[in-house]
C-alpha atoms as a PDB file:
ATOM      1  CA  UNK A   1     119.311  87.726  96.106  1.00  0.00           C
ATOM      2  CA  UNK A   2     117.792  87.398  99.566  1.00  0.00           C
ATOM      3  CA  UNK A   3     114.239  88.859 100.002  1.00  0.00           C
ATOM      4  CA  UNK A   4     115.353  92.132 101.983  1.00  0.00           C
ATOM      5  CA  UNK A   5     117.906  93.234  98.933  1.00  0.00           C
ATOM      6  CA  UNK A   6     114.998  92.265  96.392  1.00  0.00           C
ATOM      7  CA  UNK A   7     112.371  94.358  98.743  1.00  0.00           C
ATOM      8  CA  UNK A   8     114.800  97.788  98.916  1.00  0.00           C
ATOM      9  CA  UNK A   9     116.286  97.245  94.717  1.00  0.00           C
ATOM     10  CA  UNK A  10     112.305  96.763  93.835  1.00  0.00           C
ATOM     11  CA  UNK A  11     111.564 100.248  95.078  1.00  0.00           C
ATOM     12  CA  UNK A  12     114.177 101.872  94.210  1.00  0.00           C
ATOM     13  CA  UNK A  13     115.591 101.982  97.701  1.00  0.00           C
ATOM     14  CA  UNK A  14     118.591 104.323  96.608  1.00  0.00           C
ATOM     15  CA  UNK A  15     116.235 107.021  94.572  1.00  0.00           C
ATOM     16  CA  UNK A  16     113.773 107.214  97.656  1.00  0.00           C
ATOM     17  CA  UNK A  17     117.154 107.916 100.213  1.00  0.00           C
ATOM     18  CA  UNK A  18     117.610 111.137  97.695  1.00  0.00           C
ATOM     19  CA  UNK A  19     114.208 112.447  97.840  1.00  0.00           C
ATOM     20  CA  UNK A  20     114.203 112.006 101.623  1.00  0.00           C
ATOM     21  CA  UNK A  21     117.115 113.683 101.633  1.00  0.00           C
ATOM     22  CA  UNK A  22     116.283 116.199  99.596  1.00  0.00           C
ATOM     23  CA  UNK A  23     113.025 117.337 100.915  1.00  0.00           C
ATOM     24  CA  UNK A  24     114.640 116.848 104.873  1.00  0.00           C
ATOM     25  CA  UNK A  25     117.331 119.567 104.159  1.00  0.00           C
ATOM     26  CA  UNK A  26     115.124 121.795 102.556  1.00  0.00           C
ATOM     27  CA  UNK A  27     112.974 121.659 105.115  1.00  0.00           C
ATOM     28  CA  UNK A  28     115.119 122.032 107.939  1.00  0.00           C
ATOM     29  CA  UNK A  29     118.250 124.136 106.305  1.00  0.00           C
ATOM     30  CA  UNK A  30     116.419 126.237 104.518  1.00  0.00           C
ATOM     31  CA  UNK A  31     112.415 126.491 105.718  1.00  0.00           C
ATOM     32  CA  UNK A  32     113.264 126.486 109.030  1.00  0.00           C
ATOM     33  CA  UNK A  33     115.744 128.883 109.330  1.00  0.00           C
ATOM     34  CA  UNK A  34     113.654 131.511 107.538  1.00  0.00           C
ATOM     35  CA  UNK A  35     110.693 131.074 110.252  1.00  0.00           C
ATOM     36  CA  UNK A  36     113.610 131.674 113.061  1.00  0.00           C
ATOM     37  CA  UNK A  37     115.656 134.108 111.148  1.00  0.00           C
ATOM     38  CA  UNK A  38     113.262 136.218 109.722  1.00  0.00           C
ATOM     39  CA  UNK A  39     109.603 135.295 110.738  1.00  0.00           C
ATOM     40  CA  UNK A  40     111.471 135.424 114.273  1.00  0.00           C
ATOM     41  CA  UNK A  41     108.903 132.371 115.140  1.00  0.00           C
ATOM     42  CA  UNK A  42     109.166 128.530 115.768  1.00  0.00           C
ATOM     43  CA  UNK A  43     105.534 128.043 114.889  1.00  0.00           C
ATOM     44  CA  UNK A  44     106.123 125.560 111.567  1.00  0.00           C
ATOM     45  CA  UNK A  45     104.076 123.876 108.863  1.00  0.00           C
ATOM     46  CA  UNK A  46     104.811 120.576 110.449  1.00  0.00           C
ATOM     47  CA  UNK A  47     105.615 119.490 113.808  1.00  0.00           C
ATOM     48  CA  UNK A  48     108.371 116.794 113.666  1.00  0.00           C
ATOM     49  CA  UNK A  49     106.006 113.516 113.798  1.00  0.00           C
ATOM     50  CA  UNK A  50     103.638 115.336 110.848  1.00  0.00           C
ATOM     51  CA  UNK A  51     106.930 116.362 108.771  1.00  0.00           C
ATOM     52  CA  UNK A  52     108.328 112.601 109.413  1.00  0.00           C
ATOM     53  CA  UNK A  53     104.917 111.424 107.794  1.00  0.00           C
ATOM     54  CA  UNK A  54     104.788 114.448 105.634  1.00  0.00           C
ATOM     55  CA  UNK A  55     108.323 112.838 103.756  1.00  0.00           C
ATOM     56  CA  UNK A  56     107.228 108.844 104.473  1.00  0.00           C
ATOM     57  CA  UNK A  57     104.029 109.912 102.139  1.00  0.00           C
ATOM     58  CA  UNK A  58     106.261 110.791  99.347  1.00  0.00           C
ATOM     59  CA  UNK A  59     108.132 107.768  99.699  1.00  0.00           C
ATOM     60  CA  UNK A  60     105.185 105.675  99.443  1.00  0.00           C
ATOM     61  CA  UNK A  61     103.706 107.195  96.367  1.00  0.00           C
ATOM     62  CA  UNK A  62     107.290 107.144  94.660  1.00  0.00           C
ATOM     63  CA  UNK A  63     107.979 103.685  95.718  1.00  0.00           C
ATOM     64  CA  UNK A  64     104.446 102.379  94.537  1.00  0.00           C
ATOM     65  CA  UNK A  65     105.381 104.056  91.312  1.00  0.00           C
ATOM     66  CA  UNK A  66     108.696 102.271  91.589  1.00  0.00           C
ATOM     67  CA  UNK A  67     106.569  99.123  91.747  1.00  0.00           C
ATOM     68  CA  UNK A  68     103.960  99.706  89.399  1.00  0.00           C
ATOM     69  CA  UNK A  69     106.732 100.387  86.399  1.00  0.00           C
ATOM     70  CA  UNK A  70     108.647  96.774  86.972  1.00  0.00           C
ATOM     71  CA  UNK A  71     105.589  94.940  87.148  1.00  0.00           C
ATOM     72  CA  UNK A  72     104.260  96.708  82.945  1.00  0.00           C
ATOM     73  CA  UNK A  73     108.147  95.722  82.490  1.00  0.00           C
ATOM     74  CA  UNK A  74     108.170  92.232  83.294  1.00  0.00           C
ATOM     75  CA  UNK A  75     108.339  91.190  80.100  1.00  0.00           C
ATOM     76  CA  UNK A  76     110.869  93.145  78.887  1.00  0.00           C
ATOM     77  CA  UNK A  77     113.203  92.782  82.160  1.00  0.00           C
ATOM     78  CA  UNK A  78     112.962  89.290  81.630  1.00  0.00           C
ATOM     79  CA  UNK A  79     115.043  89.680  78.835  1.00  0.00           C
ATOM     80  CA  UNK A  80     117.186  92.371  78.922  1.00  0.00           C
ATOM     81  CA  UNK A  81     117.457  93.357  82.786  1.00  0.00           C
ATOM     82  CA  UNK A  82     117.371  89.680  84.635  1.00  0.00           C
ATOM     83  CA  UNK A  83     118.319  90.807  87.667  1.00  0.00           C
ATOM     84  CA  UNK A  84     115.699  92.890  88.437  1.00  0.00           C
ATOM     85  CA  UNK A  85     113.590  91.599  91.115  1.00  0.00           C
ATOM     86  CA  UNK A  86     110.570  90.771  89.434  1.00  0.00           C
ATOM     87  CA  UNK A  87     111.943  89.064  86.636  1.00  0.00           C
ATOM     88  CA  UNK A  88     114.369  86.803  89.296  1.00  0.00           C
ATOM     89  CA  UNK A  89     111.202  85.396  90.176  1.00  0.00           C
ATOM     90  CA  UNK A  90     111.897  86.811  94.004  1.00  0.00           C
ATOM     91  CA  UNK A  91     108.049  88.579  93.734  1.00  0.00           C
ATOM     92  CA  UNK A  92     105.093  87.421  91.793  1.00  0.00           C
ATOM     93  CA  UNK A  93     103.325  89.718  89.616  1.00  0.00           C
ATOM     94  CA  UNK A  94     100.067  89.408  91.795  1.00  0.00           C
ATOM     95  CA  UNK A  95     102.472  90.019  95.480  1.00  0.00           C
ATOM     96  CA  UNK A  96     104.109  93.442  93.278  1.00  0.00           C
ATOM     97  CA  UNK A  97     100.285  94.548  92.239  1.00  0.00           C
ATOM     98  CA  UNK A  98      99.418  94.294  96.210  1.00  0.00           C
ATOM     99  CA  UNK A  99     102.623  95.834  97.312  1.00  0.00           C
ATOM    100  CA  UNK A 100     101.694  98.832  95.169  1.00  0.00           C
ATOM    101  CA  UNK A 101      97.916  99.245  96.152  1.00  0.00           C
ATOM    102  CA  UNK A 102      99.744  99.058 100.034  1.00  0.00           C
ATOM    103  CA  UNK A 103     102.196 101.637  99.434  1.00  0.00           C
ATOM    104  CA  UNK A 104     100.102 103.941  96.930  1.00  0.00           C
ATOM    105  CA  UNK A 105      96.762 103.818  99.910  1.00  0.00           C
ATOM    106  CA  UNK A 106      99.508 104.280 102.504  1.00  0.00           C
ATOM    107  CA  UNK A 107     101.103 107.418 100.807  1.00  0.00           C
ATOM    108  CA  UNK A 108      97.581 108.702  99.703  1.00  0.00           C
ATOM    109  CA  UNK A 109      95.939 108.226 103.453  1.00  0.00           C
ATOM    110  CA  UNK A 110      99.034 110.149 104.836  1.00  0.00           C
ATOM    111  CA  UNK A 111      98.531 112.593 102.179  1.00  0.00           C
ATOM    112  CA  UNK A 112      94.580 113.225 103.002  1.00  0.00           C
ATOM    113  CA  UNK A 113      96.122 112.941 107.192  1.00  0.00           C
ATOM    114  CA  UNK A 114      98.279 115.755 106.729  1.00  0.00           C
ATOM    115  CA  UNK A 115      95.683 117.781 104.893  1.00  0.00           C
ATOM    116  CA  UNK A 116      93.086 117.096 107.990  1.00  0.00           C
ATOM    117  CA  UNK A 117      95.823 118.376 110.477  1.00  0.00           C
ATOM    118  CA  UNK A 118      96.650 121.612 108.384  1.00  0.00           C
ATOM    119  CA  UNK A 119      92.903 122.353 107.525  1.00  0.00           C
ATOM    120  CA  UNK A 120      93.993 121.884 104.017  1.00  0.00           C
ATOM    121  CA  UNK A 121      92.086 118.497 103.207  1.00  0.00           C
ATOM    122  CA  UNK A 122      91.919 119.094  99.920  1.00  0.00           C
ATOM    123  CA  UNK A 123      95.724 118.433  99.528  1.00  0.00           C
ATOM    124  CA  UNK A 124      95.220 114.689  99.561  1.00  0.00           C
ATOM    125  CA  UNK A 125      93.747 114.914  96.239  1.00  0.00           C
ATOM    126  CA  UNK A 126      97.184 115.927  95.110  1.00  0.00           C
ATOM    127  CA  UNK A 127      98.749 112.599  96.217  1.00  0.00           C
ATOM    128  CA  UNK A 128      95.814 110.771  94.141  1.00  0.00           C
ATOM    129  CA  UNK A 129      96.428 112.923  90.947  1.00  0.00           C
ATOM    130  CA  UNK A 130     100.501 111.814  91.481  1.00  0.00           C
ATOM    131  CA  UNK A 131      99.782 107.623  91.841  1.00  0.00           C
ATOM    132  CA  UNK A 132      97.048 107.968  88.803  1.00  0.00           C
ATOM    133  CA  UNK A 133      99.958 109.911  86.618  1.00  0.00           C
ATOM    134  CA  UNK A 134     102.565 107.582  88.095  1.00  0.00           C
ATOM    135  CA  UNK A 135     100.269 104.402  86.738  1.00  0.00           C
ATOM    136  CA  UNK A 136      99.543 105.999  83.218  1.00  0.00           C
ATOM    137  CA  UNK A 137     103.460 106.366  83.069  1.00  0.00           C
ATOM    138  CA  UNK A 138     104.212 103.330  83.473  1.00  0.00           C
ATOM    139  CA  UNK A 139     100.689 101.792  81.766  1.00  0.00           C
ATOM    140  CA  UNK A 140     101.116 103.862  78.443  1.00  0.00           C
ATOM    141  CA  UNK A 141     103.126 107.193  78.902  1.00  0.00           C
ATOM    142  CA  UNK A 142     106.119 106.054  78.766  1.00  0.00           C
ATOM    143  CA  UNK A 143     106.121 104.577  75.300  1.00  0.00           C
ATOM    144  CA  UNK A 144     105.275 107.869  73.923  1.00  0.00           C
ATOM    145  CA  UNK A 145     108.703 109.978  72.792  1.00  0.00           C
ATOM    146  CA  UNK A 146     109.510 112.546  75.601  1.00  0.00           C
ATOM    147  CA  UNK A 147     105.843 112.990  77.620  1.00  0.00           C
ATOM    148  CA  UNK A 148     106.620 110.169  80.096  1.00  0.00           C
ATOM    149  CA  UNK A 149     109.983 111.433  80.348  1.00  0.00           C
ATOM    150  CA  UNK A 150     108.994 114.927  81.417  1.00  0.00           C
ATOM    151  CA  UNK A 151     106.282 113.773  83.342  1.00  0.00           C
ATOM    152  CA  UNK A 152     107.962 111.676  85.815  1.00  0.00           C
ATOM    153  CA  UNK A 153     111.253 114.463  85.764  1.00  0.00           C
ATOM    154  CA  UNK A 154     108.326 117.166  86.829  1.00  0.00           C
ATOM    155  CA  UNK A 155     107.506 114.540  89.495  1.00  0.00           C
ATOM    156  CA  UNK A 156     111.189 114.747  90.822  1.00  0.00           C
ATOM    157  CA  UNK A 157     110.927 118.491  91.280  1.00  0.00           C
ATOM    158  CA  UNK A 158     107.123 118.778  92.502  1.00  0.00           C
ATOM    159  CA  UNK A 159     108.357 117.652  96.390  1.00  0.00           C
ATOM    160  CA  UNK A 160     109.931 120.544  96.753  1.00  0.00           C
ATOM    161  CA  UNK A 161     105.986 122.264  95.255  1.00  0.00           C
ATOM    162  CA  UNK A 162     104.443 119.811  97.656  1.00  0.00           C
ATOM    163  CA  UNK A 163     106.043 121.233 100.655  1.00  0.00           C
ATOM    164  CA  UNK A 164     105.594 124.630  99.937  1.00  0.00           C
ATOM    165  CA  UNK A 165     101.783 124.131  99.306  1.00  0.00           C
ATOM    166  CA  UNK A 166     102.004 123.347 103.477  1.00  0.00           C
ATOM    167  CA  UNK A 167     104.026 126.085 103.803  1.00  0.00           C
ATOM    168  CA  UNK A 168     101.714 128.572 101.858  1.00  0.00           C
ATOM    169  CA  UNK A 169      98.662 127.231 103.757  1.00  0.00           C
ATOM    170  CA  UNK A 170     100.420 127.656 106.943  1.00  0.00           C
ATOM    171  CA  UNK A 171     100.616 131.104 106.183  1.00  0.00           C
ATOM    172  CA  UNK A 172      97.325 131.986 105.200  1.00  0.00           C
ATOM    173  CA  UNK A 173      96.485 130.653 108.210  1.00  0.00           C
ATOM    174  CA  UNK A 174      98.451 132.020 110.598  1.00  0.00           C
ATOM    175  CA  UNK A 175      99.740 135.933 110.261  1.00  0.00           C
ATOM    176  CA  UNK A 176     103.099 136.963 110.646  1.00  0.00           C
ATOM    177  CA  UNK A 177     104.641 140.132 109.442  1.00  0.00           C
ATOM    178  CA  UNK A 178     106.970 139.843 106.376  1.00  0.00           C
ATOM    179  CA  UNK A 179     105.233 136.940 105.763  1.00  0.00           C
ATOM    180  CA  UNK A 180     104.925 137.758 101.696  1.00  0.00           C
ATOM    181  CA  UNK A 181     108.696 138.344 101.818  1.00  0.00           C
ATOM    182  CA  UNK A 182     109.741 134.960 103.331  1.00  0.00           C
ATOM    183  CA  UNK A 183     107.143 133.347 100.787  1.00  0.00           C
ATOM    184  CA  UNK A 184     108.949 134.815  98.085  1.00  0.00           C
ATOM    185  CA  UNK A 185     112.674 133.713  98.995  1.00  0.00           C
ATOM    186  CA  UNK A 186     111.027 130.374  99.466  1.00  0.00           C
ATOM    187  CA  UNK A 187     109.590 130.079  96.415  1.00  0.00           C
ATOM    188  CA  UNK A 188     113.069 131.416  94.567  1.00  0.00           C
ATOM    189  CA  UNK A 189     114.614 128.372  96.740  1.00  0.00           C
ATOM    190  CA  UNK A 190     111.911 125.833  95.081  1.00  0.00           C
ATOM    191  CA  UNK A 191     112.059 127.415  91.858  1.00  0.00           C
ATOM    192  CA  UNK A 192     116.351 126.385  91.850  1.00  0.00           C
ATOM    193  CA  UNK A 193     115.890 123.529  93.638  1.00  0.00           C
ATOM    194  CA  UNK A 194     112.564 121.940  91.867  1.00  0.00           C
ATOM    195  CA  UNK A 195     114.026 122.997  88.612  1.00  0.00           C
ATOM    196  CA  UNK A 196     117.437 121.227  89.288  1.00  0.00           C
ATOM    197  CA  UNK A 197     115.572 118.571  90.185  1.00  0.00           C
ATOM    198  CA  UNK A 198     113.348 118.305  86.964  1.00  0.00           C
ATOM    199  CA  UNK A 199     116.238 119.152  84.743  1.00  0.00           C
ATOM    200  CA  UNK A 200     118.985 116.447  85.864  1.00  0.00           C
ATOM    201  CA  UNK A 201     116.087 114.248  86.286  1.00  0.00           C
ATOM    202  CA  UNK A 202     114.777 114.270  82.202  1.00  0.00           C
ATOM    203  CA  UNK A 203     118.386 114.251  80.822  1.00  0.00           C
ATOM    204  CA  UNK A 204     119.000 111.380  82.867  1.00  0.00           C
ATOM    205  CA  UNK A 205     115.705 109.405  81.685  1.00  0.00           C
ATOM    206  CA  UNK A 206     116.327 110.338  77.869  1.00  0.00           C
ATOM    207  CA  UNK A 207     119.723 108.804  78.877  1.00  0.00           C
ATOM    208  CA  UNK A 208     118.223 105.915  80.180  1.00  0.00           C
ATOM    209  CA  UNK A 209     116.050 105.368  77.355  1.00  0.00           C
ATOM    210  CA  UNK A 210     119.033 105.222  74.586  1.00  0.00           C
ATOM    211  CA  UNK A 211     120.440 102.898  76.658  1.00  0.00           C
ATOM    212  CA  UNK A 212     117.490 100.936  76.688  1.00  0.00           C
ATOM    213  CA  UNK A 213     116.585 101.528  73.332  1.00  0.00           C
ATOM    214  CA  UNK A 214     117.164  97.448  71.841  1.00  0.00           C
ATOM    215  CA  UNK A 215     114.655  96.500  74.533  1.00  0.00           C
ATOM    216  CA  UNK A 216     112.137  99.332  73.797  1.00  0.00           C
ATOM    217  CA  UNK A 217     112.805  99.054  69.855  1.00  0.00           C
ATOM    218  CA  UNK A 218     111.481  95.006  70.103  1.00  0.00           C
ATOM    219  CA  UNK A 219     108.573  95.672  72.804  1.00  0.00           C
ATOM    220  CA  UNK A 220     107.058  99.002  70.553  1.00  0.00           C
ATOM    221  CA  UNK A 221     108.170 101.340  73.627  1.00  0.00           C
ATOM    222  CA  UNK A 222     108.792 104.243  71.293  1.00  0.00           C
ATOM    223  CA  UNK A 223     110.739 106.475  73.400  1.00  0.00           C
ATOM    224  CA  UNK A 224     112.887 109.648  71.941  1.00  0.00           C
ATOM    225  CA  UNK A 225     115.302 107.211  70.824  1.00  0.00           C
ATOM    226  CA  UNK A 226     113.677 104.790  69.374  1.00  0.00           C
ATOM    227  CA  UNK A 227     110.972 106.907  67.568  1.00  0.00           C
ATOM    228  CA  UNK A 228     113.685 109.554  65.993  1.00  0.00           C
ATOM    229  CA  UNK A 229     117.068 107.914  66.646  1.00  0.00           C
ATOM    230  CA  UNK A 230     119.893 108.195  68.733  1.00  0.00           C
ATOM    231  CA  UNK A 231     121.394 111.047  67.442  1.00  0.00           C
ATOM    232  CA  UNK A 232     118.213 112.850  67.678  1.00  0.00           C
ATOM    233  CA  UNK A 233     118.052 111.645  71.725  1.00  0.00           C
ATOM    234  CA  UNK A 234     121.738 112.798  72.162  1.00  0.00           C
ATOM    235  CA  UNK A 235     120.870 116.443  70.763  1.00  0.00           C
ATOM    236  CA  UNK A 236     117.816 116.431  73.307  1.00  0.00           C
ATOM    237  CA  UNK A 237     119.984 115.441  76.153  1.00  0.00           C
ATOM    238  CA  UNK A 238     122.457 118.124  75.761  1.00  0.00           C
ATOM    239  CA  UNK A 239     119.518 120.618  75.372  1.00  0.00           C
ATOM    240  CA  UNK A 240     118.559 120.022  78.560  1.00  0.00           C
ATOM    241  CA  UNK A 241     122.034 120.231  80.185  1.00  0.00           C
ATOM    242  CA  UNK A 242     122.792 123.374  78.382  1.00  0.00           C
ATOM    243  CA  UNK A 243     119.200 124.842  79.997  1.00  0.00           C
ATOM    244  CA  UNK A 244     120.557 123.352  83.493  1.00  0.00           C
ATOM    245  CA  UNK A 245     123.739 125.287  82.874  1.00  0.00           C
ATOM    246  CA  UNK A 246     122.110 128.497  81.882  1.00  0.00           C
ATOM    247  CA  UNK A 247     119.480 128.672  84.679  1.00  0.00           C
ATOM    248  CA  UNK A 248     122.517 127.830  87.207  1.00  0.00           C
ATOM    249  CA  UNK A 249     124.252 130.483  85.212  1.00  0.00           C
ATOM    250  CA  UNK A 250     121.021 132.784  86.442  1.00  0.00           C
ATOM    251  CA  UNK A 251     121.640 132.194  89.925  1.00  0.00           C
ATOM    252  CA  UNK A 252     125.293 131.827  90.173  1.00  0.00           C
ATOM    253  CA  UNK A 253     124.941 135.391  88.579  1.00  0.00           C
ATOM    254  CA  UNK A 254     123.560 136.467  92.078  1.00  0.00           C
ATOM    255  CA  UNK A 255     126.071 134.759  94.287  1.00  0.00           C
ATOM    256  CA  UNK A 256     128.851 136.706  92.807  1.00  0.00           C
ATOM    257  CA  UNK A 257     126.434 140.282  93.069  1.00  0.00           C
ATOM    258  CA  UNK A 258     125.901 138.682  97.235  1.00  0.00           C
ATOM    259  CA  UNK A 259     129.891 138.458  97.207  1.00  0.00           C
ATOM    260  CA  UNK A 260     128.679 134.882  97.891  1.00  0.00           C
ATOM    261  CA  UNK A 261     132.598 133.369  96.751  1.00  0.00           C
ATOM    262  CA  UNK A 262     131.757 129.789  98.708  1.00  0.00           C
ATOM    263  CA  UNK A 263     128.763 129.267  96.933  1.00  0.00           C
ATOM    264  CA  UNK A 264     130.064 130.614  93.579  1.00  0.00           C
ATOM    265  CA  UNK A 265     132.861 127.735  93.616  1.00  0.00           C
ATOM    266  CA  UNK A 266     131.144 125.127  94.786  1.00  0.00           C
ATOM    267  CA  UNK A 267     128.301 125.018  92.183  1.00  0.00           C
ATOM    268  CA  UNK A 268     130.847 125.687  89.909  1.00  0.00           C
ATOM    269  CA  UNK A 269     133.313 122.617  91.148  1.00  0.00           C
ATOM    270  CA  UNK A 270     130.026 120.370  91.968  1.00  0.00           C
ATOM    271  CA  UNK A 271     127.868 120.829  89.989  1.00  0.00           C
ATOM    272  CA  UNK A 272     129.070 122.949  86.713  1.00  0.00           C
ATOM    273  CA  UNK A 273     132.129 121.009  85.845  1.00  0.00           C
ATOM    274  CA  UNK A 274     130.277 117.834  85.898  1.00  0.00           C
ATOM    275  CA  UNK A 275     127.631 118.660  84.030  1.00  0.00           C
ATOM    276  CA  UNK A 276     130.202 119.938  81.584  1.00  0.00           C
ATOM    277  CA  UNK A 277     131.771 116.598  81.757  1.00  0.00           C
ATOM    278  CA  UNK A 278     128.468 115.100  80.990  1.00  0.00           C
ATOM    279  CA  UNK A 279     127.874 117.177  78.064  1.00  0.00           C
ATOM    280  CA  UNK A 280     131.236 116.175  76.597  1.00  0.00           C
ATOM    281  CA  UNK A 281     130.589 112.219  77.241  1.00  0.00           C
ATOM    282  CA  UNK A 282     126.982 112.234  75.805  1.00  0.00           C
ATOM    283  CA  UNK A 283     128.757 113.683  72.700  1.00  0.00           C
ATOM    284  CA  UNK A 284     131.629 110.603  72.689  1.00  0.00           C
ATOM    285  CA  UNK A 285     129.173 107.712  73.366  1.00  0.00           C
ATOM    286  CA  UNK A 286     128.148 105.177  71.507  1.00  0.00           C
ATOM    287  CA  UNK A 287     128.160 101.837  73.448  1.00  0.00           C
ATOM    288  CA  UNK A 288     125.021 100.879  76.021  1.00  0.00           C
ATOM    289  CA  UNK A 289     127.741 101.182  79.045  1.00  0.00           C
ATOM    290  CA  UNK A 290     129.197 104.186  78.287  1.00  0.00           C
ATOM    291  CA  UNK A 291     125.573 105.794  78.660  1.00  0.00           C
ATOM    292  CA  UNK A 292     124.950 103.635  81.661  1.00  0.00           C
ATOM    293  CA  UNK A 293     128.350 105.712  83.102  1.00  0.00           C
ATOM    294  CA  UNK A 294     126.485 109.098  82.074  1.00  0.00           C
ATOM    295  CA  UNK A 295     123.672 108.204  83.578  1.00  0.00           C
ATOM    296  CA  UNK A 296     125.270 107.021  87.452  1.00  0.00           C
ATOM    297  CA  UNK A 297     127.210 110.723  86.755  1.00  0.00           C
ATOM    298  CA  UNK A 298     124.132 112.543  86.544  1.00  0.00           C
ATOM    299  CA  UNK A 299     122.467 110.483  89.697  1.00  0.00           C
ATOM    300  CA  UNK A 300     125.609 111.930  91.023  1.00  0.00           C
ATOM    301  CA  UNK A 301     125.227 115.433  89.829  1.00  0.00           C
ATOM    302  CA  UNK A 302     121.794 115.661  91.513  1.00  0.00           C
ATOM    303  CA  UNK A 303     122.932 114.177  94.728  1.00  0.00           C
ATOM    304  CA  UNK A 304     125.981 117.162  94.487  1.00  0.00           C
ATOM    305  CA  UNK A 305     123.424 119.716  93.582  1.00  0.00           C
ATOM    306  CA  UNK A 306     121.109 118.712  96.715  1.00  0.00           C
ATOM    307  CA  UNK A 307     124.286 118.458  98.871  1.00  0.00           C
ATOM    308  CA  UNK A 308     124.493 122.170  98.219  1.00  0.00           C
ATOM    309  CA  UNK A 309     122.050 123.294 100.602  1.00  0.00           C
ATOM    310  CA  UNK A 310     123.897 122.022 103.701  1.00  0.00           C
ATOM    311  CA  UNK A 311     126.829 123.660 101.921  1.00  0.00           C
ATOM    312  CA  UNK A 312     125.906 127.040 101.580  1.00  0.00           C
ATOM    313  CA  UNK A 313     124.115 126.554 105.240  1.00  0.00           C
ATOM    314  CA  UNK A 314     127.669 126.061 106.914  1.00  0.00           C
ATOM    315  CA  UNK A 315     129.178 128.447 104.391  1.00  0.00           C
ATOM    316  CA  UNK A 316     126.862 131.462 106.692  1.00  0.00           C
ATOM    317  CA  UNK A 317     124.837 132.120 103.868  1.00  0.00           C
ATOM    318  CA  UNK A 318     122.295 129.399 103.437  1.00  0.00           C
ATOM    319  CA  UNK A 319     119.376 129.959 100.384  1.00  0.00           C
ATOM    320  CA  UNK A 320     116.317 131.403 103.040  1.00  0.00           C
ATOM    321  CA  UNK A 321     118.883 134.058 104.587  1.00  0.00           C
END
């Protein structure tokens, strides 16, 4: 493996395209629109340098956490995931520790940056709290059943927080009438989004961690599945898809009062019908690569659920409107 494909699988190079992703259509699909559409303004949180750094600062802190998690796994990747970069031998333990100080002080200095230029300093403290909880994640957290798991899915879903804590400050700071309006269909927008987010997110690390669960079992990393069985992990999982299909349920709900047909069928081809799909194959499995497939189909179900927001955009109707 040649040092760039060992740099971009060591931080998760494919996870960090979907938060940028994520958190750049939001922003510009759905924030955006509702400062020209119904602020009637083009005054924004961010200009585009500070929302480019504003989205590199996330990256940083996720991909330090990234970091930070393969280098308390060495041990175990040695022997049961070889080809992860760290256990190839392509980075020493010391080079990870230094790559993750660089890009946790990176995202963290952005983070206080950001805060200087919207008069909201204290935000940077916020970017500390998240590489501290990141750490004790992947330093302890994670061998307890369920609390790392829900930590680091409520990290998945807290961009979408992060941004709107700009958004809020911005404003407070400046007045605009219907300003309490726009704040509100924002915050509906974050509440579907951030909750997707966190929901796909911790059925697809309780996944992860019954596939895992040999490794875990021999290094006393007593996740769900290893502390109460796999059954017992299976049961969770489908829990949390079920409360992913009701609170879609919620919304969908108001797309068919909105006449909103487009966006109706497309969470319901994209996003529904999958997740049903998963629900059905987390009851059938029982090998280590059939839950490896579940867990690439829900990476794929929250790329489809992001992928909605450019969706309903061209479909005349997007979320802020």
């Amino acid at each position: 493996m040649n040092s760039i494909a060992s740099f971009f699988k060591l931080i998760r190079a494919v996870n960090l395209f979907i938060i940028a992703l994520s958190v750049s259509l939001f922003y510009y699909l759905i924030l955006v629109p509702a400062h020209h559409y119904k602020l009637f303004t083009g005054l924004l949180p961010f200009t585009t340098v500070e929302f480019v750094l504003f989205v590199l600062s996330i990256l940083c802190i996720a991909a330090a956490g990234n970091i930070i998690n393969d280098y308390f796994d060495f041990e175990l990747d040695r022997e049961f995931k070889p080809e992860r970069p760290l256990a190839q031998g392509a980075y020493s333990l010391d080079t990870a520790m230094y790559l993750h100080a660089i890009f946790a002080f990176a995202g963290i200095g952005l983070g206080f940056y950001l805060g200087y230029k919207a008069n909201y300093f204290k935000i940077g403290y916020i970017y500390i709290i998240c590489t501290l909880m990141l750490y004790l994640y992947s330093a302890f957290l994670k061998k307890m059943p369920l609390v790392g798991n829900i930590l680091v899915s409520a990290l998945s879903g807290f961009v979408f927080v992060l941004l709107m804590l700009f958004e809020v400050n911005f404003m407070n700071t400046i007045y605009f009438e219907g300003s309490k309006y726009v704040l509100d269909l924002l915050l509906w927008q974050v509440l579907f989004y951030g909750g997707f987010a966190f929901l796909t997110s911790l059925a697809r690390e309780i996944v992860k961690d019954i596939e895992d669960k040999e490794g875990d079992a021999e290094y006393n990393i007593n996740t769900l599945a290893v502390q109460f069985g796999e059954t017992v992990a299976k049961i969770s999982v489908i829990v949390v898809l079920v409360s992913l299909l009701s609170g879609l349920a919620f919304f969908m709900n108001g797309f068919i009062a909105a006449h909103a047909t487009k966006e109706f069928v497309y969470l319901s081809v994209a996003v529904v019908l999958p997740v049903m799909v998963a629900i059905v194959l987390v009851v059938l499995a029982k090998e280590k690569k059939q839950y490896t497939r579940i867990s690439l189909l829900l990476k794929i179900i929250m790329l489809l659920g992001i992928l909605s927001i450019p969706a309903f955009y061209l479909f005349n109707l997007h979320p802020a409107a």
